[in-house]
Protein backbone atom coordinates (compact mmCIF):
# COMPACT_ATOMS: atom_id res chain seq x y z
CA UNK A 1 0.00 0.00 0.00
CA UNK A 2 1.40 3.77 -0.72
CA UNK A 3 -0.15 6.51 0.55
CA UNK A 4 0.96 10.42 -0.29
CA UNK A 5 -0.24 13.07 1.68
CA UNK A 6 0.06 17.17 0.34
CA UNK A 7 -0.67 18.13 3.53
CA UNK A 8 -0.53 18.02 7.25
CA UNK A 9 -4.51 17.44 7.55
CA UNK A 10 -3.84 14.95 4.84
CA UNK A 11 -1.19 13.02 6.94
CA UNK A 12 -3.50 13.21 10.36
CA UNK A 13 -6.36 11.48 8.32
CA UNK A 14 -3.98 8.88 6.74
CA UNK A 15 -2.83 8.21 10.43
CA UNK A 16 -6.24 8.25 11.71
CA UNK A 17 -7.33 5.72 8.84
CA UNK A 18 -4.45 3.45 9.87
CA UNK A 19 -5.18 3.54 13.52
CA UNK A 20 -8.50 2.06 12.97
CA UNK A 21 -6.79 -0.90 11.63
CA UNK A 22 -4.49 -1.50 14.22
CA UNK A 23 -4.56 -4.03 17.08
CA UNK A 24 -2.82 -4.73 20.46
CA UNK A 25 1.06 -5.72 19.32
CA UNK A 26 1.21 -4.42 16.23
CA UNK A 27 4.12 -2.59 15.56
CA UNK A 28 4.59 0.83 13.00
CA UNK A 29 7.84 2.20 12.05
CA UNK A 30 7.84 5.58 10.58
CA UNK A 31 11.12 6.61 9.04
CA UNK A 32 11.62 10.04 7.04
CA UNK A 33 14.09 13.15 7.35
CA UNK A 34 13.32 16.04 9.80
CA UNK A 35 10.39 18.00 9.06
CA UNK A 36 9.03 14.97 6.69
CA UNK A 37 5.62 14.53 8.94
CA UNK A 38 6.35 11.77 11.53
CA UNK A 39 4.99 14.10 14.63
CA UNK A 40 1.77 15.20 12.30
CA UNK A 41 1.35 11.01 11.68
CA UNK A 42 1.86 10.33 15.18
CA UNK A 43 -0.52 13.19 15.82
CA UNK A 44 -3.46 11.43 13.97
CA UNK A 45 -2.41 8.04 15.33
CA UNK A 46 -2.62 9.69 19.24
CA UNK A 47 -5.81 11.82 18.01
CA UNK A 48 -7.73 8.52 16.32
CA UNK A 49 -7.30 6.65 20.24
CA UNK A 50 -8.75 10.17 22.10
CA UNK A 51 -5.59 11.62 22.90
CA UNK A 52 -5.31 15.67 21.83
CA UNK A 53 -1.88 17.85 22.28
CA UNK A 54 -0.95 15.62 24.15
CA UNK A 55 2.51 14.45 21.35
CA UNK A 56 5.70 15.31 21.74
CA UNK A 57 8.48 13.85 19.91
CA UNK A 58 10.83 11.72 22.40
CA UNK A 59 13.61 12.65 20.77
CA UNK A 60 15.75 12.77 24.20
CA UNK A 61 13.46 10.64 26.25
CA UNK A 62 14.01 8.05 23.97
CA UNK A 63 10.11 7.11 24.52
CA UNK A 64 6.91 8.20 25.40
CA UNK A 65 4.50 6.60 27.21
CA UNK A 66 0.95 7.22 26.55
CA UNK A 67 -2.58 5.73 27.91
CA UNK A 68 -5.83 4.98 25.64
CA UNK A 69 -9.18 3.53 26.67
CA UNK A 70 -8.00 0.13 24.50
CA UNK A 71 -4.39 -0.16 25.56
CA UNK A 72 -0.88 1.74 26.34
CA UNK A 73 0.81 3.31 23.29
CA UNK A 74 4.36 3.62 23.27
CA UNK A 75 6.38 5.96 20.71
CA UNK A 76 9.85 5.39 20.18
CA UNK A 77 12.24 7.79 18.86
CA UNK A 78 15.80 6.00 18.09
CA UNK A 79 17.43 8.62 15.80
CA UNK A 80 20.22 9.00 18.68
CA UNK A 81 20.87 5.03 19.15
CA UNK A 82 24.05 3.35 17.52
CA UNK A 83 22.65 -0.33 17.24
CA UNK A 84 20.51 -2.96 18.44
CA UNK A 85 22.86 -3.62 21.76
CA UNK A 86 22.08 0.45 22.60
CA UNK A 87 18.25 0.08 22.32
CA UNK A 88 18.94 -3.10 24.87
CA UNK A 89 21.05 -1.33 27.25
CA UNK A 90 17.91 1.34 27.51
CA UNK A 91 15.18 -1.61 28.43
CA UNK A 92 14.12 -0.81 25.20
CA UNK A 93 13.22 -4.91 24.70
CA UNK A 94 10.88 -4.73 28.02
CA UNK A 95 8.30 -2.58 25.81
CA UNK A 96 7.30 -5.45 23.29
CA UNK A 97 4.78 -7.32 24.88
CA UNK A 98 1.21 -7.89 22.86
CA UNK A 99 -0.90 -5.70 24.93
CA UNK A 100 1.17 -2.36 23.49
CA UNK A 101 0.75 -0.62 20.30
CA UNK A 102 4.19 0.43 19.31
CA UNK A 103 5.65 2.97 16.70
């Protein structure tokens, strides 16, 4: 599937129609330069599950933690890791368990 947004309210609905797909455990990994849309997507993922201004990008918290009615959300930002053994170090590993929604 491709989707291409024009827009910021473009890439909040995209998100939006993509959370209503998505089920405890499943996993989304956004990937793009700075300024390519990952906080408006993660905006419209956070928005779709009834949470507003509430995103941040965890750019030096590594993650973000955040609480729907369905199940915990968590929102990684690994720009700043090396490898695999960094993300490790961090507990990073603890976080995958099927009753998250991860991206």
């Amino acid at each position: 599937m491709k989707l291409i947004s024009h827009s910021e309210i473009e890439t909040i609905q995209i998100a939006k129609k993509i959370a209503s797909n998505l089920k405890k455990g499943d996993i989304l990994v956004l990937s793009g330069n700075l300024g390519a849309g990952k906080t408006k997507f993660t905006e419209g993922i956070l928005s779709y599950f009834g949470l507003q201004n509430e995103i941040s990008s965890p750019t030096f918290t590594i993650v973000n933690e955040y609480e729907t009615e369905k199940f915990p959300l968590f929102h990684f930002d690994v720009y700043r890791l090396e490898d695999v053994d960094e993300f490790s170090a961090i507990g990073g590993e603890e976080y995958f368990d099927k009753r998250c929604l991860h991206y």
